[in-house]
PDB file of N, CA and C in Angstrom:
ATOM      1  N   UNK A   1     -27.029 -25.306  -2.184  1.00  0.00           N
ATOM      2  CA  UNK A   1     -25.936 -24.625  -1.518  1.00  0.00           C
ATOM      3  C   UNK A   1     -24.627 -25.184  -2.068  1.00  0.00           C
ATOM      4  N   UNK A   2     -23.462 -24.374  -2.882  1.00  0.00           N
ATOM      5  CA  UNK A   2     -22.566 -24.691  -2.970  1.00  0.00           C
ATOM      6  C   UNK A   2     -21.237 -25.518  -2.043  1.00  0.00           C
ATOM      7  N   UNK A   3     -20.657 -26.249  -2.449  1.00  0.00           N
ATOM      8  CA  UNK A   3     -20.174 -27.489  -1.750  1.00  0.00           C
ATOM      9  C   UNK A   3     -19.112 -26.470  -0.349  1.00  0.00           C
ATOM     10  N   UNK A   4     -18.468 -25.893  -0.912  1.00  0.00           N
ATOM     11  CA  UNK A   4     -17.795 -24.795  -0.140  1.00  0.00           C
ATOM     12  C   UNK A   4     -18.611 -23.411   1.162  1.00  0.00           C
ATOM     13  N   UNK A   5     -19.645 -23.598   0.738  1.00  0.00           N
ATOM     14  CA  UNK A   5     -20.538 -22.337   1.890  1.00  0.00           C
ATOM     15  C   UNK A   5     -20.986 -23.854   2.986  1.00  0.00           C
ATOM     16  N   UNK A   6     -21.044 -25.150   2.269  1.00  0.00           N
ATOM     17  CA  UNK A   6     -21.772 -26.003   3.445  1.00  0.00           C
ATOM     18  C   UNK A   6     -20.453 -26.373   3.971  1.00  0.00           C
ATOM     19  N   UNK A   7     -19.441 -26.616   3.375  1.00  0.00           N
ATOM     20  CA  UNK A   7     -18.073 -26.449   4.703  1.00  0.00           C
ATOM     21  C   UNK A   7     -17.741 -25.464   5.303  1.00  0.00           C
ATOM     22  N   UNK A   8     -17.969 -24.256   5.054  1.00  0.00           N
ATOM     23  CA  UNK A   8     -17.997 -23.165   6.141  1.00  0.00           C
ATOM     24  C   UNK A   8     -18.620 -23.336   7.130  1.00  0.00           C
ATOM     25  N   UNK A   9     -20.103 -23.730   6.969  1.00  0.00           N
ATOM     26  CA  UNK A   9     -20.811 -23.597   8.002  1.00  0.00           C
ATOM     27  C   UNK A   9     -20.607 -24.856   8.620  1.00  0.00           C
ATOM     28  N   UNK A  10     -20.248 -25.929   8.050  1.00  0.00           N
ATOM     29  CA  UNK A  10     -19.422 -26.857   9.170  1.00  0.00           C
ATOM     30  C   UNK A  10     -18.579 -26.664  10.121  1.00  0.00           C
ATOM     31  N   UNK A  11     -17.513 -25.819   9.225  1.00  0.00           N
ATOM     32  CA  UNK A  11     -16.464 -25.005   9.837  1.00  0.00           C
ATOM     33  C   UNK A  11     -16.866 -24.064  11.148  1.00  0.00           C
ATOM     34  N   UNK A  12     -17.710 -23.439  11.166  1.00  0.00           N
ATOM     35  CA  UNK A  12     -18.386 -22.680  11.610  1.00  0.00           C
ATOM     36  C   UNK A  12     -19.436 -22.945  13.078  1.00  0.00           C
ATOM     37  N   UNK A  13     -19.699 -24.245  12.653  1.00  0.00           N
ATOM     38  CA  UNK A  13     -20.454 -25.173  13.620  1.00  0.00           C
ATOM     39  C   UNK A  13     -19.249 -25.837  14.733  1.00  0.00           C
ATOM     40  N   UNK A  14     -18.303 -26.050  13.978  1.00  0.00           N
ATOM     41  CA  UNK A  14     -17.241 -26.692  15.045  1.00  0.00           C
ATOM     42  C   UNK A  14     -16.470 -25.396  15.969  1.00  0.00           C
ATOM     43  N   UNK A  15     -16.195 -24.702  15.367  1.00  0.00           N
ATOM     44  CA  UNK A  15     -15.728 -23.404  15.953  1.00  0.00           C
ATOM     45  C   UNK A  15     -16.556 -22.999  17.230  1.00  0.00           C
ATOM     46  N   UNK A  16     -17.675 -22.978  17.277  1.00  0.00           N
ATOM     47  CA  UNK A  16     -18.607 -22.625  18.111  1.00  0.00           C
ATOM     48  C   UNK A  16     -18.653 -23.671  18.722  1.00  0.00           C
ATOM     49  N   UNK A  17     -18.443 -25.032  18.411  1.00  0.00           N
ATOM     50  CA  UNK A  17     -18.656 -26.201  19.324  1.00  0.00           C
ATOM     51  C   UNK A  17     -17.452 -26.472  20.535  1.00  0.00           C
ATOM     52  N   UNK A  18     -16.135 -25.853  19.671  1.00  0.00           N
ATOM     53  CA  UNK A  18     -15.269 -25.940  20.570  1.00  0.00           C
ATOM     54  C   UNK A  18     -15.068 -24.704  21.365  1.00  0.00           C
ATOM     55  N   UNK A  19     -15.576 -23.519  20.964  1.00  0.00           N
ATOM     56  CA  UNK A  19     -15.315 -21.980  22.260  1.00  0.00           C
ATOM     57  C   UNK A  19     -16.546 -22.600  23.373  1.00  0.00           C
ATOM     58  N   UNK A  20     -17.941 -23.146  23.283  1.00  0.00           N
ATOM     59  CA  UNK A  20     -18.691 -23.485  24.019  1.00  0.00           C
ATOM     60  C   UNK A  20     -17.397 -24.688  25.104  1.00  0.00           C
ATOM     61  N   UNK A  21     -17.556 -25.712  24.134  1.00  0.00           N
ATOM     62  CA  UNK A  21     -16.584 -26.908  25.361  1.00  0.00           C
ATOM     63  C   UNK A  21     -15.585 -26.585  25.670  1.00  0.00           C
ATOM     64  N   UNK A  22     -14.779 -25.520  24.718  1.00  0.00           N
ATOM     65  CA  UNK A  22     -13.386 -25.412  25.599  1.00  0.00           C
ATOM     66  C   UNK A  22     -12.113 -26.114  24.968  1.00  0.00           C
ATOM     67  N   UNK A  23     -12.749 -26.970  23.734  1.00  0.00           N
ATOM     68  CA  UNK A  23     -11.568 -27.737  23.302  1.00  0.00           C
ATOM     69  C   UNK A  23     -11.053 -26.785  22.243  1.00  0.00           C
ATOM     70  N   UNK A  24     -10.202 -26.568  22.515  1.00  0.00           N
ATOM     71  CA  UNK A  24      -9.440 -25.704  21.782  1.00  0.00           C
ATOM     72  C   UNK A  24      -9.021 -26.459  20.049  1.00  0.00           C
ATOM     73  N   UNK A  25      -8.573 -27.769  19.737  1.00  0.00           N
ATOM     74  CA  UNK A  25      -8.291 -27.979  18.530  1.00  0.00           C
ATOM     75  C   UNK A  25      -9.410 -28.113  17.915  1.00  0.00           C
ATOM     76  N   UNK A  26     -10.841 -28.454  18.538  1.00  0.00           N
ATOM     77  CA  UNK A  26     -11.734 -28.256  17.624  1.00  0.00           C
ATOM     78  C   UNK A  26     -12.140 -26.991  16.892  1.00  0.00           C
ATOM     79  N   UNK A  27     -11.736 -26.190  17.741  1.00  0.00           N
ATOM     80  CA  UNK A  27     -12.110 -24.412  17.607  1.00  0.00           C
ATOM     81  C   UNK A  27     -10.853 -24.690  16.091  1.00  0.00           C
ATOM     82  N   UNK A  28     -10.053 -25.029  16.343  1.00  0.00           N
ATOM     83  CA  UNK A  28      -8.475 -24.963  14.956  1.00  0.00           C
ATOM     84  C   UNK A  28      -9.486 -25.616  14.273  1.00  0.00           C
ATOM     85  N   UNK A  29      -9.457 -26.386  14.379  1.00  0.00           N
ATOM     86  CA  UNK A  29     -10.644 -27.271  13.194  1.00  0.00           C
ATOM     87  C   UNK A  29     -11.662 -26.557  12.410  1.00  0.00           C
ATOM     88  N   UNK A  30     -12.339 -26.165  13.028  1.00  0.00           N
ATOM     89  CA  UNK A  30     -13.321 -25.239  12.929  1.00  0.00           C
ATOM     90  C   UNK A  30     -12.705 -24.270  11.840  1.00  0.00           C
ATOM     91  N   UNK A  31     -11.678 -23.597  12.479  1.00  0.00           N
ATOM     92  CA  UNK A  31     -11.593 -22.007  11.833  1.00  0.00           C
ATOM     93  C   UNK A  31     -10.142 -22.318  10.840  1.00  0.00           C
ATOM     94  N   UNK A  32     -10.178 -23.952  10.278  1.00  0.00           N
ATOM     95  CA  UNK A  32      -9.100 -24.078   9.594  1.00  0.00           C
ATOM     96  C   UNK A  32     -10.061 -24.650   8.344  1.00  0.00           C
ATOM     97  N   UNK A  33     -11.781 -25.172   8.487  1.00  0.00           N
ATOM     98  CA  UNK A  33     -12.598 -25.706   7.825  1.00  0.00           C
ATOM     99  C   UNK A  33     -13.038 -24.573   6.929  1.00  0.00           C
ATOM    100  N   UNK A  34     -13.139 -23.562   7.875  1.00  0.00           N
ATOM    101  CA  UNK A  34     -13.752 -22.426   7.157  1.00  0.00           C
ATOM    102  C   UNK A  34     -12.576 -21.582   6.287  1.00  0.00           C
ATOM    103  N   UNK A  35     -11.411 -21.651   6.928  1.00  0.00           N
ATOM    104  CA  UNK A  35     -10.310 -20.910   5.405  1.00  0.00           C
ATOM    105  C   UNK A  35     -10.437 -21.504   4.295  1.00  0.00           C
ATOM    106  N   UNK A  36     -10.687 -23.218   4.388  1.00  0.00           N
ATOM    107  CA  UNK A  36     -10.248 -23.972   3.272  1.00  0.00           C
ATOM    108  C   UNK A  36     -11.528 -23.849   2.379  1.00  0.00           C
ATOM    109  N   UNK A  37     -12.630 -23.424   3.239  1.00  0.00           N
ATOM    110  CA  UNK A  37     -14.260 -23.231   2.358  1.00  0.00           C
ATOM    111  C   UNK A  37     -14.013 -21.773   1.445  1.00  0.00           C
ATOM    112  N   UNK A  38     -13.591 -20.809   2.228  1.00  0.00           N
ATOM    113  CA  UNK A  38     -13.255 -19.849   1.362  1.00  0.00           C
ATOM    114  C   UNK A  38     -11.971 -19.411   0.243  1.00  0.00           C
ATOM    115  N   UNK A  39     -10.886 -20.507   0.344  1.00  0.00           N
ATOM    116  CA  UNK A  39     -10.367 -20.965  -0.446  1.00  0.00           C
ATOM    117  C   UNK A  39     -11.113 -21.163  -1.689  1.00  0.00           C
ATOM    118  N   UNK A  40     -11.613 -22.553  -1.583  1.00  0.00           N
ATOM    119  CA  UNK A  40     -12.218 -23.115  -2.466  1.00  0.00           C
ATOM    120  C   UNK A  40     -13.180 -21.970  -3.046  1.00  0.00           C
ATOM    121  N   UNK A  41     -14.164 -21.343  -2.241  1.00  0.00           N
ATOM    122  CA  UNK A  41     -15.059 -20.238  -3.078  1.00  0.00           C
ATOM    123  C   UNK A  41     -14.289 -19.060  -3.591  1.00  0.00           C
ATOM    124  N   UNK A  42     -13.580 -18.771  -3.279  1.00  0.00           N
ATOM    125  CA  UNK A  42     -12.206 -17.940  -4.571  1.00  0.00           C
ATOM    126  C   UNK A  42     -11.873 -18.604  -5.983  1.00  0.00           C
ATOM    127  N   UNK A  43     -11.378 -19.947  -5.532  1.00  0.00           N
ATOM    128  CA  UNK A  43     -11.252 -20.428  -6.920  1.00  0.00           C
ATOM    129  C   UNK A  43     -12.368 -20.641  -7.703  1.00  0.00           C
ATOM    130  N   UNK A  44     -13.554 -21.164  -7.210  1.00  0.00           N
ATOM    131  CA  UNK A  44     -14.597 -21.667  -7.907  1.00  0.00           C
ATOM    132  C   UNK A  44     -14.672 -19.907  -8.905  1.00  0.00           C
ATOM    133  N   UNK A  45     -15.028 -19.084  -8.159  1.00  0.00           N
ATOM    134  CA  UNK A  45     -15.018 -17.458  -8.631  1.00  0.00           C
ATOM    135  C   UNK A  45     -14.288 -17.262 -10.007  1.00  0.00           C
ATOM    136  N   UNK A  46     -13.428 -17.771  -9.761  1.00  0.00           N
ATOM    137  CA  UNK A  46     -12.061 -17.230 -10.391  1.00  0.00           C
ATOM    138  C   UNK A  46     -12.184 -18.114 -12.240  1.00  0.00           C
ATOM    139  N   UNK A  47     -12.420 -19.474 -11.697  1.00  0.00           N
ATOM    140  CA  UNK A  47     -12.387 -20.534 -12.494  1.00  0.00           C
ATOM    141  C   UNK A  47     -14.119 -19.705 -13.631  1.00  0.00           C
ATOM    142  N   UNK A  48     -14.953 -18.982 -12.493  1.00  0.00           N
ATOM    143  CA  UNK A  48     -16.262 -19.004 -13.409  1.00  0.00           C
ATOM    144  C   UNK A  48     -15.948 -17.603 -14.402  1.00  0.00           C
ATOM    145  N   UNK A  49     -15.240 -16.798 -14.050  1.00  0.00           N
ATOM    146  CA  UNK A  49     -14.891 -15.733 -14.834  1.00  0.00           C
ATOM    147  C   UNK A  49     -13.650 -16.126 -15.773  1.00  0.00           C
ATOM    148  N   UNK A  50     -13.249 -16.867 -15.833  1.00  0.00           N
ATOM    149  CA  UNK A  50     -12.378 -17.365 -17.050  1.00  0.00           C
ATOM    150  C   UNK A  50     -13.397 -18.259 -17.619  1.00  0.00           C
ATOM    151  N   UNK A  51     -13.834 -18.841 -17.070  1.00  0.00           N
ATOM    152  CA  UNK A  51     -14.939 -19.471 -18.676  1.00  0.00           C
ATOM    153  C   UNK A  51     -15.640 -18.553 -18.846  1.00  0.00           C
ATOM    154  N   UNK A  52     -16.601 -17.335 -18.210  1.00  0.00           N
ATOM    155  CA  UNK A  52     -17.149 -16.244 -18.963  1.00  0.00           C
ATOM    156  C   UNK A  52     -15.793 -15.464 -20.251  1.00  0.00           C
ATOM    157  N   UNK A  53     -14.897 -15.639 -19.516  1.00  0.00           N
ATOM    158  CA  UNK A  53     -14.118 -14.614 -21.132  1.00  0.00           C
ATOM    159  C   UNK A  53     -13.647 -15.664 -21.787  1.00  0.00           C
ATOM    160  N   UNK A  54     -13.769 -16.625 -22.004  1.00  0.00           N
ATOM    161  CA  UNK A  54     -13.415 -18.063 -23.037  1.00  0.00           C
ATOM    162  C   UNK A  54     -14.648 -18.337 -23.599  1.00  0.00           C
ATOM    163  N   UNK A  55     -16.074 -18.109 -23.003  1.00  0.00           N
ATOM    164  CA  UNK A  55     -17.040 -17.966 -24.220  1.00  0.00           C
ATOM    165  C   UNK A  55     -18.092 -16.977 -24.412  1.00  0.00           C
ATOM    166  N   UNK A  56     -17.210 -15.804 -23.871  1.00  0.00           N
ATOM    167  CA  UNK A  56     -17.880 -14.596 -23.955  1.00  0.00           C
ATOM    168  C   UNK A  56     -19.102 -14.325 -24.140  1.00  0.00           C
ATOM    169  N   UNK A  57     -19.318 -14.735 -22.684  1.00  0.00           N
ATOM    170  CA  UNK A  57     -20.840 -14.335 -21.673  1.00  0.00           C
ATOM    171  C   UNK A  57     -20.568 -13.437 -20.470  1.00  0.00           C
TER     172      UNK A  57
END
């Protein structure tokens, strides 16, 4: 599993940990873990299609 889908679902795990308890900054936590996971899986994307046209594969 790429390093970025297992911080989502971290992300993802806290989010749900905090709407269950109620703590609200964990829920921020949560759903601030998971922007930065899909961040990162944009660039990783981005970064793999510029080395496909730099050695044209």
């Amino acid at each position: 599993m790429s390093e970025h889908r297992t911080e989502d679902a971290k992300g993802r795990a806290k989010e749900a940990a905090g709407a269950v308890t109620g703590d609200k900054d964990l829920k921020k936590e949560g759903k601030a873990d998971q922007a930065s996971a899909s961040a990162k899986g944009k660039l990783e994307s981005a970064v793999d299609k510029v080395k496909d046209k730099i050695t044209g594969n």
